[in-house]
PDB file of N, CA and C in Angstrom:
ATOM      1  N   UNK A   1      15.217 -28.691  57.295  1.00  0.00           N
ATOM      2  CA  UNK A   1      14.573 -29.833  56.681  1.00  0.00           C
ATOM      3  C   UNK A   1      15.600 -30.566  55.819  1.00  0.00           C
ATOM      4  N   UNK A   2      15.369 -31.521  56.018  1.00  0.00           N
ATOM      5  CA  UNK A   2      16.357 -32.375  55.106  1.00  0.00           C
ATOM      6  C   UNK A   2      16.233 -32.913  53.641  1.00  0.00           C
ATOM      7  N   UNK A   3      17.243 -32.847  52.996  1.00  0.00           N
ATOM      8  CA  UNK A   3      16.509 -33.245  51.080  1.00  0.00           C
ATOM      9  C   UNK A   3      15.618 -34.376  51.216  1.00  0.00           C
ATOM     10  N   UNK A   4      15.930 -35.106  52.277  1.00  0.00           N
ATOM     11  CA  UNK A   4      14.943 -36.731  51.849  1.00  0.00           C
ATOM     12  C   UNK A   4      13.521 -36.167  52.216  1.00  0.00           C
ATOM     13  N   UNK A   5      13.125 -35.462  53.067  1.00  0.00           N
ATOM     14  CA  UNK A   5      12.136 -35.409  53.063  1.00  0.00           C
ATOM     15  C   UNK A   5      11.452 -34.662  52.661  1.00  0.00           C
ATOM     16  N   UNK A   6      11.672 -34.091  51.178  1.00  0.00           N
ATOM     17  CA  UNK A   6      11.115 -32.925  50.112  1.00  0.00           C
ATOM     18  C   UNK A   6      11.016 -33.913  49.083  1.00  0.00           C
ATOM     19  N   UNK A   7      11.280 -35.074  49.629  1.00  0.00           N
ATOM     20  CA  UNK A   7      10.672 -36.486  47.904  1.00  0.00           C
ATOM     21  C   UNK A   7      11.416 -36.162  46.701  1.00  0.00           C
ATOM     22  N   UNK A   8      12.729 -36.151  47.293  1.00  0.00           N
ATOM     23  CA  UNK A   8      14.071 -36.198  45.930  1.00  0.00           C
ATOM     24  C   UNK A   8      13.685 -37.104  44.976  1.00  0.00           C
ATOM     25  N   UNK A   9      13.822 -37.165  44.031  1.00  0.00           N
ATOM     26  CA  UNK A   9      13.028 -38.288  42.760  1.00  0.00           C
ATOM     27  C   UNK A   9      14.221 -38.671  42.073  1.00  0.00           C
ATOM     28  N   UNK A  10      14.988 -39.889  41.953  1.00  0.00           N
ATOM     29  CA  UNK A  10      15.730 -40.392  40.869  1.00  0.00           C
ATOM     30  C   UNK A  10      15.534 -41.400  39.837  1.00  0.00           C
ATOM     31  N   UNK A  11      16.554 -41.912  39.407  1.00  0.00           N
ATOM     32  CA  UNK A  11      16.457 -42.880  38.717  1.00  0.00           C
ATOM     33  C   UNK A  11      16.385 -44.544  39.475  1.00  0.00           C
ATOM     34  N   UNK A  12      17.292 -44.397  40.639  1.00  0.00           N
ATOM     35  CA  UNK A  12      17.585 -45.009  41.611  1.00  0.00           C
ATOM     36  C   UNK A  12      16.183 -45.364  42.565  1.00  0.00           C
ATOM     37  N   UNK A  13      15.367 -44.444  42.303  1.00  0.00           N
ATOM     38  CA  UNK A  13      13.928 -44.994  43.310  1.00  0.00           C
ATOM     39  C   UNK A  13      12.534 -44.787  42.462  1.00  0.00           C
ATOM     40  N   UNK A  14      12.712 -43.905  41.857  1.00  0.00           N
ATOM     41  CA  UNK A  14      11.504 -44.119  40.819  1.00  0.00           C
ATOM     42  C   UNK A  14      11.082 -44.956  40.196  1.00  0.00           C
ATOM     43  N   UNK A  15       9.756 -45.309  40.151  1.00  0.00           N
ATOM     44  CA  UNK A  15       9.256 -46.253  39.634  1.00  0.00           C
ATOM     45  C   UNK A  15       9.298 -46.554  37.819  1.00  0.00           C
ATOM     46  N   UNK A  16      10.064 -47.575  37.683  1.00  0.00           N
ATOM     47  CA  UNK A  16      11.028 -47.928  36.397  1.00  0.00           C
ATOM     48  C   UNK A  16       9.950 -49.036  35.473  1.00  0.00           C
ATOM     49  N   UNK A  17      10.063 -48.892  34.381  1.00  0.00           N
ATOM     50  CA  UNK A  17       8.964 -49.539  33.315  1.00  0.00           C
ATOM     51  C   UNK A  17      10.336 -49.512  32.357  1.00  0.00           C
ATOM     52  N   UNK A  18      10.159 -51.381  31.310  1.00  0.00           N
ATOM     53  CA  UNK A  18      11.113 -51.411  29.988  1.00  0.00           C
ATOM     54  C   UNK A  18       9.643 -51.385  28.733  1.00  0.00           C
ATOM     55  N   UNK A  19      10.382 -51.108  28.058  1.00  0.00           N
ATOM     56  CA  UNK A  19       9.829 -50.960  26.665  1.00  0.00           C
ATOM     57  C   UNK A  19      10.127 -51.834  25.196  1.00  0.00           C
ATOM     58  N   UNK A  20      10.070 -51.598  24.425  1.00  0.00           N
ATOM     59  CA  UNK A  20      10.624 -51.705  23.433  1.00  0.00           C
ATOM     60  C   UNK A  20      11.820 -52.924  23.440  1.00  0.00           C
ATOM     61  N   UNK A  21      12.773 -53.048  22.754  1.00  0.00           N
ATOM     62  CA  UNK A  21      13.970 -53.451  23.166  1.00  0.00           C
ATOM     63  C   UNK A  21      15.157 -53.175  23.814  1.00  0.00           C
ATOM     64  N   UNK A  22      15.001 -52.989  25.114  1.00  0.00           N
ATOM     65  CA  UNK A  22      15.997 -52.876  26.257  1.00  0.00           C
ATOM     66  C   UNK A  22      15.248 -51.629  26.157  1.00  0.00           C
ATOM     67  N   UNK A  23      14.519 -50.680  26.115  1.00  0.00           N
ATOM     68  CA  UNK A  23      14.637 -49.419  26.480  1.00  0.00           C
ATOM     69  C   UNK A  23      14.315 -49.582  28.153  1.00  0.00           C
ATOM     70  N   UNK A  24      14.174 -48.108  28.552  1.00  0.00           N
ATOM     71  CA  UNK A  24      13.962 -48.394  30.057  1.00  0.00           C
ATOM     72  C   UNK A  24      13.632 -47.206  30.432  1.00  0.00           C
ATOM     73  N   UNK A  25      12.390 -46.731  31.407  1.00  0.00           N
ATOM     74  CA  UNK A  25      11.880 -45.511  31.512  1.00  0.00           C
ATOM     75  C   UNK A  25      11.488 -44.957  33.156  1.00  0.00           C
ATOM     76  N   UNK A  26      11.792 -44.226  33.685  1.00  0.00           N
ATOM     77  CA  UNK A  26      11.562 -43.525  35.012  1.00  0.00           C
ATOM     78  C   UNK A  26      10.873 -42.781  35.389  1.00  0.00           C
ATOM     79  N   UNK A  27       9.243 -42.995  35.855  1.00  0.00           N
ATOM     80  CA  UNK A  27       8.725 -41.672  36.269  1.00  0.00           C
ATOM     81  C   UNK A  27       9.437 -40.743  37.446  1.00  0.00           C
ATOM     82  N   UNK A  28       9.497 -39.563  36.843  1.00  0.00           N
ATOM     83  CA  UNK A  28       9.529 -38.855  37.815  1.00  0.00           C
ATOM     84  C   UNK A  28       8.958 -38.041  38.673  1.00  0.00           C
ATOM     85  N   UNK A  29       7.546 -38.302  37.221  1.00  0.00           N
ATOM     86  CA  UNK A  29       6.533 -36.905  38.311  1.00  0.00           C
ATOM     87  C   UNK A  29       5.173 -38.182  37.291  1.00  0.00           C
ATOM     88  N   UNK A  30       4.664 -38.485  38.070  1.00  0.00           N
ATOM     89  CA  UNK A  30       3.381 -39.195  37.294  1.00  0.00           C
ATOM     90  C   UNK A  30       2.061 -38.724  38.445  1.00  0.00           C
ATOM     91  N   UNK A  31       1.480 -37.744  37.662  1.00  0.00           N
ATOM     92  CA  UNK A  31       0.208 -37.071  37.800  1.00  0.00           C
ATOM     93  C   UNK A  31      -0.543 -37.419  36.445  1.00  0.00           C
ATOM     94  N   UNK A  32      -2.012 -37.207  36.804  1.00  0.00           N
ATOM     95  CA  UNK A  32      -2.596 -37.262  35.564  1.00  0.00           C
ATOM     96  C   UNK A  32      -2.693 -35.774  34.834  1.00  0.00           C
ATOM     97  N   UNK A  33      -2.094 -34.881  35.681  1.00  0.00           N
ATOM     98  CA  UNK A  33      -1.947 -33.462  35.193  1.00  0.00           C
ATOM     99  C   UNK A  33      -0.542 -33.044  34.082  1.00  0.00           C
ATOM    100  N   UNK A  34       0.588 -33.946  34.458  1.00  0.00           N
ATOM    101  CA  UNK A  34       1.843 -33.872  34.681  1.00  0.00           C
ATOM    102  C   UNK A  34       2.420 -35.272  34.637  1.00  0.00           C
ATOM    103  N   UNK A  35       3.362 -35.665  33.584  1.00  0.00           N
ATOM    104  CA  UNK A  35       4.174 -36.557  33.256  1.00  0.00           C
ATOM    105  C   UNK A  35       5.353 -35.834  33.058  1.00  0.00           C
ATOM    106  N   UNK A  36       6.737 -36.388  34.060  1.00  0.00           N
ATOM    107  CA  UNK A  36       7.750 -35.914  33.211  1.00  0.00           C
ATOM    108  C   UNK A  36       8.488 -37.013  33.527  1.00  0.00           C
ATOM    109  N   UNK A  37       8.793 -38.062  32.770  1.00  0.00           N
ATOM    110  CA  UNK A  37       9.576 -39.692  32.448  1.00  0.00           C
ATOM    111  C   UNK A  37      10.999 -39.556  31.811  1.00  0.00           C
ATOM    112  N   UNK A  38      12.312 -39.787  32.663  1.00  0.00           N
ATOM    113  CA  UNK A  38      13.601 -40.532  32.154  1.00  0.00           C
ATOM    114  C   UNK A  38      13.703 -41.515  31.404  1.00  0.00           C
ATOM    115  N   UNK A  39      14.224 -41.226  30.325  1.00  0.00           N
ATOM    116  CA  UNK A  39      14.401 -42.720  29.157  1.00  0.00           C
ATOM    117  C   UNK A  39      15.490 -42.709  28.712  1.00  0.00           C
ATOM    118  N   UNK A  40      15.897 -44.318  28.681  1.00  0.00           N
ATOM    119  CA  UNK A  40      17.142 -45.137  28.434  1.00  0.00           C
ATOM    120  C   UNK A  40      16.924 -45.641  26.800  1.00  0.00           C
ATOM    121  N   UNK A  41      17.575 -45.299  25.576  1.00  0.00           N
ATOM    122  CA  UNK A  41      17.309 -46.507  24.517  1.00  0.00           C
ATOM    123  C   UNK A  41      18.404 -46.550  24.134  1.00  0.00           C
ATOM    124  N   UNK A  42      18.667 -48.062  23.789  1.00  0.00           N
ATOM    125  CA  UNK A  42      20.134 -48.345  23.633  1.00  0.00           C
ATOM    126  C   UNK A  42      20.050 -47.770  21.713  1.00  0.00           C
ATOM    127  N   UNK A  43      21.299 -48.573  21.738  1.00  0.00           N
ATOM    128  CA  UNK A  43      21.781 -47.543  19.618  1.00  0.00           C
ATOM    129  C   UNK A  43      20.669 -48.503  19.214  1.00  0.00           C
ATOM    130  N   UNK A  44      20.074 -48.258  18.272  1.00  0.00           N
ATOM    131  CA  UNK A  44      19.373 -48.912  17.141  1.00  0.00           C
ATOM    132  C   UNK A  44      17.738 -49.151  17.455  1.00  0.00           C
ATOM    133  N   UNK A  45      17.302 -48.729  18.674  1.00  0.00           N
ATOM    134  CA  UNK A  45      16.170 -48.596  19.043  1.00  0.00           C
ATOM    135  C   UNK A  45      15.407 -47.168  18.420  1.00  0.00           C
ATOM    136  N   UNK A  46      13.806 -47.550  18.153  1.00  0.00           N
ATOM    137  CA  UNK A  46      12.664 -47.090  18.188  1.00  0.00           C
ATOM    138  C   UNK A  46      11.689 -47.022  18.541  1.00  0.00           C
ATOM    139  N   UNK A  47      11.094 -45.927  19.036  1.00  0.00           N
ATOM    140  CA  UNK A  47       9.478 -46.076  19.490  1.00  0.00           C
ATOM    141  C   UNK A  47       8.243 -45.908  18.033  1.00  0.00           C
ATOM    142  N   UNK A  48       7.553 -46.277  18.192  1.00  0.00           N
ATOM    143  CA  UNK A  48       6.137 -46.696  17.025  1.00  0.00           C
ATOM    144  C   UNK A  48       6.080 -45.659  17.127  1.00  0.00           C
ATOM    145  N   UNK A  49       5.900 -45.190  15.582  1.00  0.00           N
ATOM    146  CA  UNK A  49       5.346 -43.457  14.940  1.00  0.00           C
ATOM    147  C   UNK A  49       3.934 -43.468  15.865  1.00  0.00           C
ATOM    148  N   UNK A  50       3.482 -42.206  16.086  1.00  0.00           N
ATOM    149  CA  UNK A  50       2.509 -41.961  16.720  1.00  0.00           C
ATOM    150  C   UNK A  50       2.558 -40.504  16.979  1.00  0.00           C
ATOM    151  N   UNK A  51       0.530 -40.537  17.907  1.00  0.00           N
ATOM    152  CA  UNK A  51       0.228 -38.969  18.176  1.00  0.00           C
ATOM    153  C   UNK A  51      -0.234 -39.215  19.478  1.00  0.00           C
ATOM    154  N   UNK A  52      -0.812 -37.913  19.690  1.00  0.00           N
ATOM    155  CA  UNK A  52      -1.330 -38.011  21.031  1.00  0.00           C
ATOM    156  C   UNK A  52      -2.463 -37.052  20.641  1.00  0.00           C
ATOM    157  N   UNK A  53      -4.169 -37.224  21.091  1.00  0.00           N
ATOM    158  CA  UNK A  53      -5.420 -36.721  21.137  1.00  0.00           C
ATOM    159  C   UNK A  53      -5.031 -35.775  21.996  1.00  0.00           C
ATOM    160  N   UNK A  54      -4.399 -35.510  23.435  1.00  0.00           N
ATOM    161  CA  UNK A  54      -4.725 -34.239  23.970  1.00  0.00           C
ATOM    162  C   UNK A  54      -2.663 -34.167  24.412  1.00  0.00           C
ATOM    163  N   UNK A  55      -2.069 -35.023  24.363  1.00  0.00           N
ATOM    164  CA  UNK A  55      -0.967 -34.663  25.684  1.00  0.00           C
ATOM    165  C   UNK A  55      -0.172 -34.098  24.711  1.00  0.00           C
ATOM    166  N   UNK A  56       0.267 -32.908  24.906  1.00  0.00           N
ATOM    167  CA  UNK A  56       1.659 -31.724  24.823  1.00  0.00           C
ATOM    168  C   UNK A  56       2.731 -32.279  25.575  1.00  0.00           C
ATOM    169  N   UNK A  57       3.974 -32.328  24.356  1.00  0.00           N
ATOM    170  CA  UNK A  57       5.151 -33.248  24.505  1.00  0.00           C
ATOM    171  C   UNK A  57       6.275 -32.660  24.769  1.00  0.00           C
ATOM    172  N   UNK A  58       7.292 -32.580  25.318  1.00  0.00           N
ATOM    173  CA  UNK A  58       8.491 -31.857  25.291  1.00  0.00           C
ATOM    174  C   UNK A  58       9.510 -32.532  25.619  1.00  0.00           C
ATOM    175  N   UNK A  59      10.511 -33.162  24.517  1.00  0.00           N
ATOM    176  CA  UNK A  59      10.977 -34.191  24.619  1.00  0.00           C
ATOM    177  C   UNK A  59      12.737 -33.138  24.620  1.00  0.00           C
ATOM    178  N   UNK A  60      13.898 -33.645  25.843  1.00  0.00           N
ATOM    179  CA  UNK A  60      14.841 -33.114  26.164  1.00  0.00           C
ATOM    180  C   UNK A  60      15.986 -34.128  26.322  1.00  0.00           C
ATOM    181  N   UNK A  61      17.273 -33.914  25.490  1.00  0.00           N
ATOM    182  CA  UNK A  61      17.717 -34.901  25.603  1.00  0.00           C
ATOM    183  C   UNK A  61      19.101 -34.384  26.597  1.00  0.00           C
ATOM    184  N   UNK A  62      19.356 -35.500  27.467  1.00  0.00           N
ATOM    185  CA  UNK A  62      20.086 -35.638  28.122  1.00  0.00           C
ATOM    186  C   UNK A  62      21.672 -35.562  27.942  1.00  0.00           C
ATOM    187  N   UNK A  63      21.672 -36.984  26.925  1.00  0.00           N
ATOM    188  CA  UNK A  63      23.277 -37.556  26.673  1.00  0.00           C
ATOM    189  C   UNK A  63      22.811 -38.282  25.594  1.00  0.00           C
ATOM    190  N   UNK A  64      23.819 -38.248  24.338  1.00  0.00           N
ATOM    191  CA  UNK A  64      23.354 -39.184  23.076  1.00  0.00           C
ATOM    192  C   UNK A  64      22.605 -38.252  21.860  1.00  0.00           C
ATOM    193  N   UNK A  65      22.877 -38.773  21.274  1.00  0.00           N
ATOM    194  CA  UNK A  65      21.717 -38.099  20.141  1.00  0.00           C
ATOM    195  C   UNK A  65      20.377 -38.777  19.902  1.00  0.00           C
ATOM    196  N   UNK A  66      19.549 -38.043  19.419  1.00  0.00           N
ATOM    197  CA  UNK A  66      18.314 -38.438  18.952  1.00  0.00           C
ATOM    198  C   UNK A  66      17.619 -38.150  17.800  1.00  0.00           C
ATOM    199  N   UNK A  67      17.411 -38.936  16.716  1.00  0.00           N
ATOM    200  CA  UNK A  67      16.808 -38.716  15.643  1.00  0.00           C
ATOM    201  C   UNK A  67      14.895 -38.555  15.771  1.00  0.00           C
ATOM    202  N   UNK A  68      14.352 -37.491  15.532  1.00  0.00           N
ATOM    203  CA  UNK A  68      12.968 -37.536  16.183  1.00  0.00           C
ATOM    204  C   UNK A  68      12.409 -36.950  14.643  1.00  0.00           C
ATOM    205  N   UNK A  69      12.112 -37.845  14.455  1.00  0.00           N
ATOM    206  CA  UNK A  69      10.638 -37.408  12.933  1.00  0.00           C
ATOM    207  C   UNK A  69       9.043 -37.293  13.503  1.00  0.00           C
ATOM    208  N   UNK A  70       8.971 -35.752  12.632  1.00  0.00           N
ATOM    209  CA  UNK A  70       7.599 -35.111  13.371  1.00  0.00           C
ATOM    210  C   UNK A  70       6.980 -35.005  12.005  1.00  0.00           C
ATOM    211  N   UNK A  71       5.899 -35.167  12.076  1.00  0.00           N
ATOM    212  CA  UNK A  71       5.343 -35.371  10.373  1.00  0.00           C
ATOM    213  C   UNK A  71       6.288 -36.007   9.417  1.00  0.00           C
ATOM    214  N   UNK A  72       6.518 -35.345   8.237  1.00  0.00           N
ATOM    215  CA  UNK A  72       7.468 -35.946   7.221  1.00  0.00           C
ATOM    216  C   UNK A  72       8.370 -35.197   7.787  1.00  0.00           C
ATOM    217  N   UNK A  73       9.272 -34.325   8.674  1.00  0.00           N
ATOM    218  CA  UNK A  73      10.558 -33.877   8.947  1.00  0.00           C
ATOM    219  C   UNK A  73      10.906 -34.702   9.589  1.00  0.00           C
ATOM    220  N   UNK A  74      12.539 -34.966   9.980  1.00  0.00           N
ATOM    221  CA  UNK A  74      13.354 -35.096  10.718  1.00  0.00           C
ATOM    222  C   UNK A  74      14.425 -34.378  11.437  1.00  0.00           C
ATOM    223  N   UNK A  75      14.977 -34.062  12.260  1.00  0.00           N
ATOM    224  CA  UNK A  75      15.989 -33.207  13.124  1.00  0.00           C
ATOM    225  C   UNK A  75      16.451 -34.548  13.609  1.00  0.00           C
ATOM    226  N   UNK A  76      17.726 -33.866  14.324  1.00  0.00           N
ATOM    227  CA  UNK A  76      18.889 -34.110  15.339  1.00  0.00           C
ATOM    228  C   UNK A  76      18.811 -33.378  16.097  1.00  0.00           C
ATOM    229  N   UNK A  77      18.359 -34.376  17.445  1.00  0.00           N
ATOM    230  CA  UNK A  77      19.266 -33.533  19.006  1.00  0.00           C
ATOM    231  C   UNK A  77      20.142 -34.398  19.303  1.00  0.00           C
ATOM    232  N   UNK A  78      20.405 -33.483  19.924  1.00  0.00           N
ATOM    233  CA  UNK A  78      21.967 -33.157  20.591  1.00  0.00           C
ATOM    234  C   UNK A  78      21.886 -33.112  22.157  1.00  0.00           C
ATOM    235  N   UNK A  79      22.623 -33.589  23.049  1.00  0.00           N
ATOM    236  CA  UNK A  79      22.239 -33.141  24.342  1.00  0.00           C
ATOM    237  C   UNK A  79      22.782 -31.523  24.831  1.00  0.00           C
ATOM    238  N   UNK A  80      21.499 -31.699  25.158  1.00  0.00           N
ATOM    239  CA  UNK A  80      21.227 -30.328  25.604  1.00  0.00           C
ATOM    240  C   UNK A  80      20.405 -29.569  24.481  1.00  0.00           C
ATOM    241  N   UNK A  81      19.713 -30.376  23.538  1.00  0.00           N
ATOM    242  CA  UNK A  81      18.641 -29.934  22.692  1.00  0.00           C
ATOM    243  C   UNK A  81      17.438 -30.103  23.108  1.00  0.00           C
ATOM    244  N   UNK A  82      16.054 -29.904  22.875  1.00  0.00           N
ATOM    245  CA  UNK A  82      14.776 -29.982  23.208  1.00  0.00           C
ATOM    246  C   UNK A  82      13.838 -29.987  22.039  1.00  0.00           C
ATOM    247  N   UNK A  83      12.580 -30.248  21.859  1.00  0.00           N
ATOM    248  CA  UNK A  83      11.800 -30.151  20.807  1.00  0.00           C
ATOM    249  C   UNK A  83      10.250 -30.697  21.613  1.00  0.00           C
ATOM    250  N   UNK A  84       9.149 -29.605  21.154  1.00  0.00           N
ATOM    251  CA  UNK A  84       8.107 -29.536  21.750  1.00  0.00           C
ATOM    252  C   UNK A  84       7.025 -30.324  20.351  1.00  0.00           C
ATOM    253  N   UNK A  85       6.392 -31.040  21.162  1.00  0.00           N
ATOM    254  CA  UNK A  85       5.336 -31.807  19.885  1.00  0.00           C
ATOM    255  C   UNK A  85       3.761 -31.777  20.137  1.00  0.00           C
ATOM    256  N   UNK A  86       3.126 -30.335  19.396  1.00  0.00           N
ATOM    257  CA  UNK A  86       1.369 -30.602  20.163  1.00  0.00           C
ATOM    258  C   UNK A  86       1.007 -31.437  19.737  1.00  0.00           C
ATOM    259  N   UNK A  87      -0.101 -31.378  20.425  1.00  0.00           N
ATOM    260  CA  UNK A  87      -1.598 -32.521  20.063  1.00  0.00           C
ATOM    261  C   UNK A  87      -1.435 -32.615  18.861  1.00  0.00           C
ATOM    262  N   UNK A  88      -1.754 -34.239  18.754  1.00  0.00           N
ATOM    263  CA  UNK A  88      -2.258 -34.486  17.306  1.00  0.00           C
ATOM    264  C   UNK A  88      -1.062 -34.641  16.207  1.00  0.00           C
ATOM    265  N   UNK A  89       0.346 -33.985  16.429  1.00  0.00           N
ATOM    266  CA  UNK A  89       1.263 -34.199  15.517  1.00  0.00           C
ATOM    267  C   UNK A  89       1.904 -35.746  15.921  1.00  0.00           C
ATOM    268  N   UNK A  90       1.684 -36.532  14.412  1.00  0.00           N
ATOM    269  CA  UNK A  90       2.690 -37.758  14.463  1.00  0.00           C
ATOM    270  C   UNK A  90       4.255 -37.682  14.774  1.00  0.00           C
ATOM    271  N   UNK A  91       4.422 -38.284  15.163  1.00  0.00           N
ATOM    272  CA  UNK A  91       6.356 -38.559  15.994  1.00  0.00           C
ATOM    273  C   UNK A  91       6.692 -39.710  15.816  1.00  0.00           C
ATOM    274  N   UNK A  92       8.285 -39.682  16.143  1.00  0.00           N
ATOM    275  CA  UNK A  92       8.835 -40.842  15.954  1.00  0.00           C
ATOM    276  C   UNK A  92      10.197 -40.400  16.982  1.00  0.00           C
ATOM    277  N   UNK A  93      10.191 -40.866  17.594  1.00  0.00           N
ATOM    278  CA  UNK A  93      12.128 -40.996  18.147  1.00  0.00           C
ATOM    279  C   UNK A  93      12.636 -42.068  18.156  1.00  0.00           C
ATOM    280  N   UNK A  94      13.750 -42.212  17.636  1.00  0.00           N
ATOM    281  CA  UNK A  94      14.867 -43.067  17.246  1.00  0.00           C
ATOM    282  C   UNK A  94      16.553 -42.692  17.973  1.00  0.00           C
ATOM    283  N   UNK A  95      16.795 -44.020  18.372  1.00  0.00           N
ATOM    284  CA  UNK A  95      18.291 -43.816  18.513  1.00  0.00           C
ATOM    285  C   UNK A  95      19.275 -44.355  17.121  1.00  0.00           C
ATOM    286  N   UNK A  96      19.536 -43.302  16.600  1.00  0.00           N
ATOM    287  CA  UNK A  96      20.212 -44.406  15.292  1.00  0.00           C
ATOM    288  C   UNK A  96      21.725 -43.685  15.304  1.00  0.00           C
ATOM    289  N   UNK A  97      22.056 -43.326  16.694  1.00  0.00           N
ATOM    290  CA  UNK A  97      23.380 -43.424  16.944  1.00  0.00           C
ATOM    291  C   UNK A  97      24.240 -44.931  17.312  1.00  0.00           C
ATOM    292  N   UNK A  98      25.279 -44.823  17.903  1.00  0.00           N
ATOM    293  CA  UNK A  98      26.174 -45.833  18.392  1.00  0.00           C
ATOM    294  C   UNK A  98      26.388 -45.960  20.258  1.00  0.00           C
ATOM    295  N   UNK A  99      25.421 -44.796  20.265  1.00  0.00           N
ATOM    296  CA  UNK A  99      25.748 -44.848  21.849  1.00  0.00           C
ATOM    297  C   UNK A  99      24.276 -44.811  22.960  1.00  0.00           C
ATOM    298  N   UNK A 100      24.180 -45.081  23.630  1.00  0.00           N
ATOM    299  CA  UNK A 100      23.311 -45.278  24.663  1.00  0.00           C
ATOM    300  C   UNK A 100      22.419 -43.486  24.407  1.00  0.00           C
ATOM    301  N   UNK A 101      21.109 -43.244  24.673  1.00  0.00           N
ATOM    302  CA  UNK A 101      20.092 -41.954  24.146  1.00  0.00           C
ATOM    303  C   UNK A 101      19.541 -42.067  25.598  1.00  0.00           C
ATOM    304  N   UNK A 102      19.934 -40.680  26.340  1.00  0.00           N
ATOM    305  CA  UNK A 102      19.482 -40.562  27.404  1.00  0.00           C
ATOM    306  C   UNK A 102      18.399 -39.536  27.774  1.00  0.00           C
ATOM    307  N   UNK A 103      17.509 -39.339  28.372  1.00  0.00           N
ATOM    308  CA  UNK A 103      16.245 -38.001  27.543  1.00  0.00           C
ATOM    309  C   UNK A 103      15.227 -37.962  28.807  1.00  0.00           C
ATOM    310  N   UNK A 104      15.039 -36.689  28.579  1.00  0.00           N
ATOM    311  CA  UNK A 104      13.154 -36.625  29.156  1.00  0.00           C
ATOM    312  C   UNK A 104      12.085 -36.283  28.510  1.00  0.00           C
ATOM    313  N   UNK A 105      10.918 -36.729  28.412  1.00  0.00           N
ATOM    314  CA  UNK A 105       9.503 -36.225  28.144  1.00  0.00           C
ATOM    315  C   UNK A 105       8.671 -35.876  29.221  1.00  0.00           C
ATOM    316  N   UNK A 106       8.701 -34.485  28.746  1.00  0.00           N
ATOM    317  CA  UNK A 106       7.412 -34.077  29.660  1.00  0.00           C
ATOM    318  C   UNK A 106       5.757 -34.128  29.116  1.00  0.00           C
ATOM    319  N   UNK A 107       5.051 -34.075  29.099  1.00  0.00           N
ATOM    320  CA  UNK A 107       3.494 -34.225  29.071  1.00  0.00           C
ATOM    321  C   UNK A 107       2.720 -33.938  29.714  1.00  0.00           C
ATOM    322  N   UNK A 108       2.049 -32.911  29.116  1.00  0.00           N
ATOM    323  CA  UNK A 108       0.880 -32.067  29.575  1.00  0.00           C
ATOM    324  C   UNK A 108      -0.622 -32.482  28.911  1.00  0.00           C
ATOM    325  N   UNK A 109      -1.540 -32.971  29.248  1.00  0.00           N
ATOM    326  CA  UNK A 109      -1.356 -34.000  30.624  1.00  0.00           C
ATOM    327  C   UNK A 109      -0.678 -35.219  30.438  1.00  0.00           C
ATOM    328  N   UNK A 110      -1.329 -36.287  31.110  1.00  0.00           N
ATOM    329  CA  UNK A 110      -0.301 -37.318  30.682  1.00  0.00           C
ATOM    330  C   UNK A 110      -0.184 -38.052  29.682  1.00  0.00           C
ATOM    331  N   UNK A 111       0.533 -38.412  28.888  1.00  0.00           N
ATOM    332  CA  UNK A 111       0.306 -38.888  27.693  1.00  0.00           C
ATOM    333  C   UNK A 111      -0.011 -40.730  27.716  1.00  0.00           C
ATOM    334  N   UNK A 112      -0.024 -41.054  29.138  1.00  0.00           N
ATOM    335  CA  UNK A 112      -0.299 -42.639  29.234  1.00  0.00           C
ATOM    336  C   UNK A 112      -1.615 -42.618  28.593  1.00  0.00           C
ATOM    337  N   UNK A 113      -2.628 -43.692  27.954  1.00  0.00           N
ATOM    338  CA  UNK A 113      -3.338 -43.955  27.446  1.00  0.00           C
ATOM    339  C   UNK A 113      -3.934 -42.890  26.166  1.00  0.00           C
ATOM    340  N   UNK A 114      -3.404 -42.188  25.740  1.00  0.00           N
ATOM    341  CA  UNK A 114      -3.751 -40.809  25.018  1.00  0.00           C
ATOM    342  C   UNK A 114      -3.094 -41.462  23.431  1.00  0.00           C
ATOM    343  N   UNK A 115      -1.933 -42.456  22.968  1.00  0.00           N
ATOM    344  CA  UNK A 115      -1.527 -42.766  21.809  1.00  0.00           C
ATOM    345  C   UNK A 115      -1.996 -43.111  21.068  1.00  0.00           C
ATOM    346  N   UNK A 116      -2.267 -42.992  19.605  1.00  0.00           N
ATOM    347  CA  UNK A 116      -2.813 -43.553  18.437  1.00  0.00           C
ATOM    348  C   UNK A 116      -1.426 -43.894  17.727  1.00  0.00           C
ATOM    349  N   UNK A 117      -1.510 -45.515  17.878  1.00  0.00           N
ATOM    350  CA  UNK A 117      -0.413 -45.431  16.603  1.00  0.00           C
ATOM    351  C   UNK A 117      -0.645 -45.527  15.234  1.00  0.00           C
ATOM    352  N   UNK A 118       0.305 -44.954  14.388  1.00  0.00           N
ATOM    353  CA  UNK A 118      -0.192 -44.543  13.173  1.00  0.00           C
ATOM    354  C   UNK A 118       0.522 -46.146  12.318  1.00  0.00           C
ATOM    355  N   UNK A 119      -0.080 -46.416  11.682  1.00  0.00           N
ATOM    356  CA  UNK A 119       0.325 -47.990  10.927  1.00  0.00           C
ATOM    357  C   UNK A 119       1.397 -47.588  10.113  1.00  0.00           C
ATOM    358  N   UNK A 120       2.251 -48.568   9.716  1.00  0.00           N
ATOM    359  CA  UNK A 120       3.826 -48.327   9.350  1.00  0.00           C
ATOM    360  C   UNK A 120       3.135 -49.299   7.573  1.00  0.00           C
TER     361      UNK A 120
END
């Protein structure tokens, strides 16, 4: 059998959504069971603090760093770092490096329509 026809998934054919300012995002697996999305944010980008009512988060970074505030904490990843966010905890990821933040989120289930954003 050949790889093409086991539904290889890239960046290159997956269905691509922008965000924010310049960000840019790739499903790779979009089930309503199962989200796991490629994301692009250039330096100085943010996503809106927020939670999620049911979707379990597991956010993995690729290349770049990522500043991610979970309640009142903050951390640094690093690529090749990870950080899991249940239900209901507020978040924030930020690129407030100098270089391009390359990453995945997974979501159990999917976290499309599931956000409350929390007012700034």
């Amino acid at each position: 059998m050949k790889p093409e026809s086991i539904g290889i998934i890239n960046t290159h054919n997956a269905e691509q959504y922008t965000w924010g300012n310049g960000c840019a995002g790739w499903h790779l697996v979009k089930s309503d069971a199962l989200s796991i999305i490629q994301e692009r944010m250039p330096p100085g980008t943010a996503e809106v603090k927020h939670f999620h009512q049911r979707s379990r988060q597991f956010f993995f970074v690729l290349a770049g760093e990522a500043t991610m505030e979970i309640g009142a904490e903050q951390i640094v990843l690093k690529a090749g770092d990870g950080v899991e966010i249940p239900p209901l905890v507020a978040h924030q990821l930020r690129n407030d490096s100098t270089t391009d933040l390359h990453f995945t989120v997974t979501s159990v289930p999917k976290s499309h329509g599931d956000r409350v954003v929390i007012p700034q």
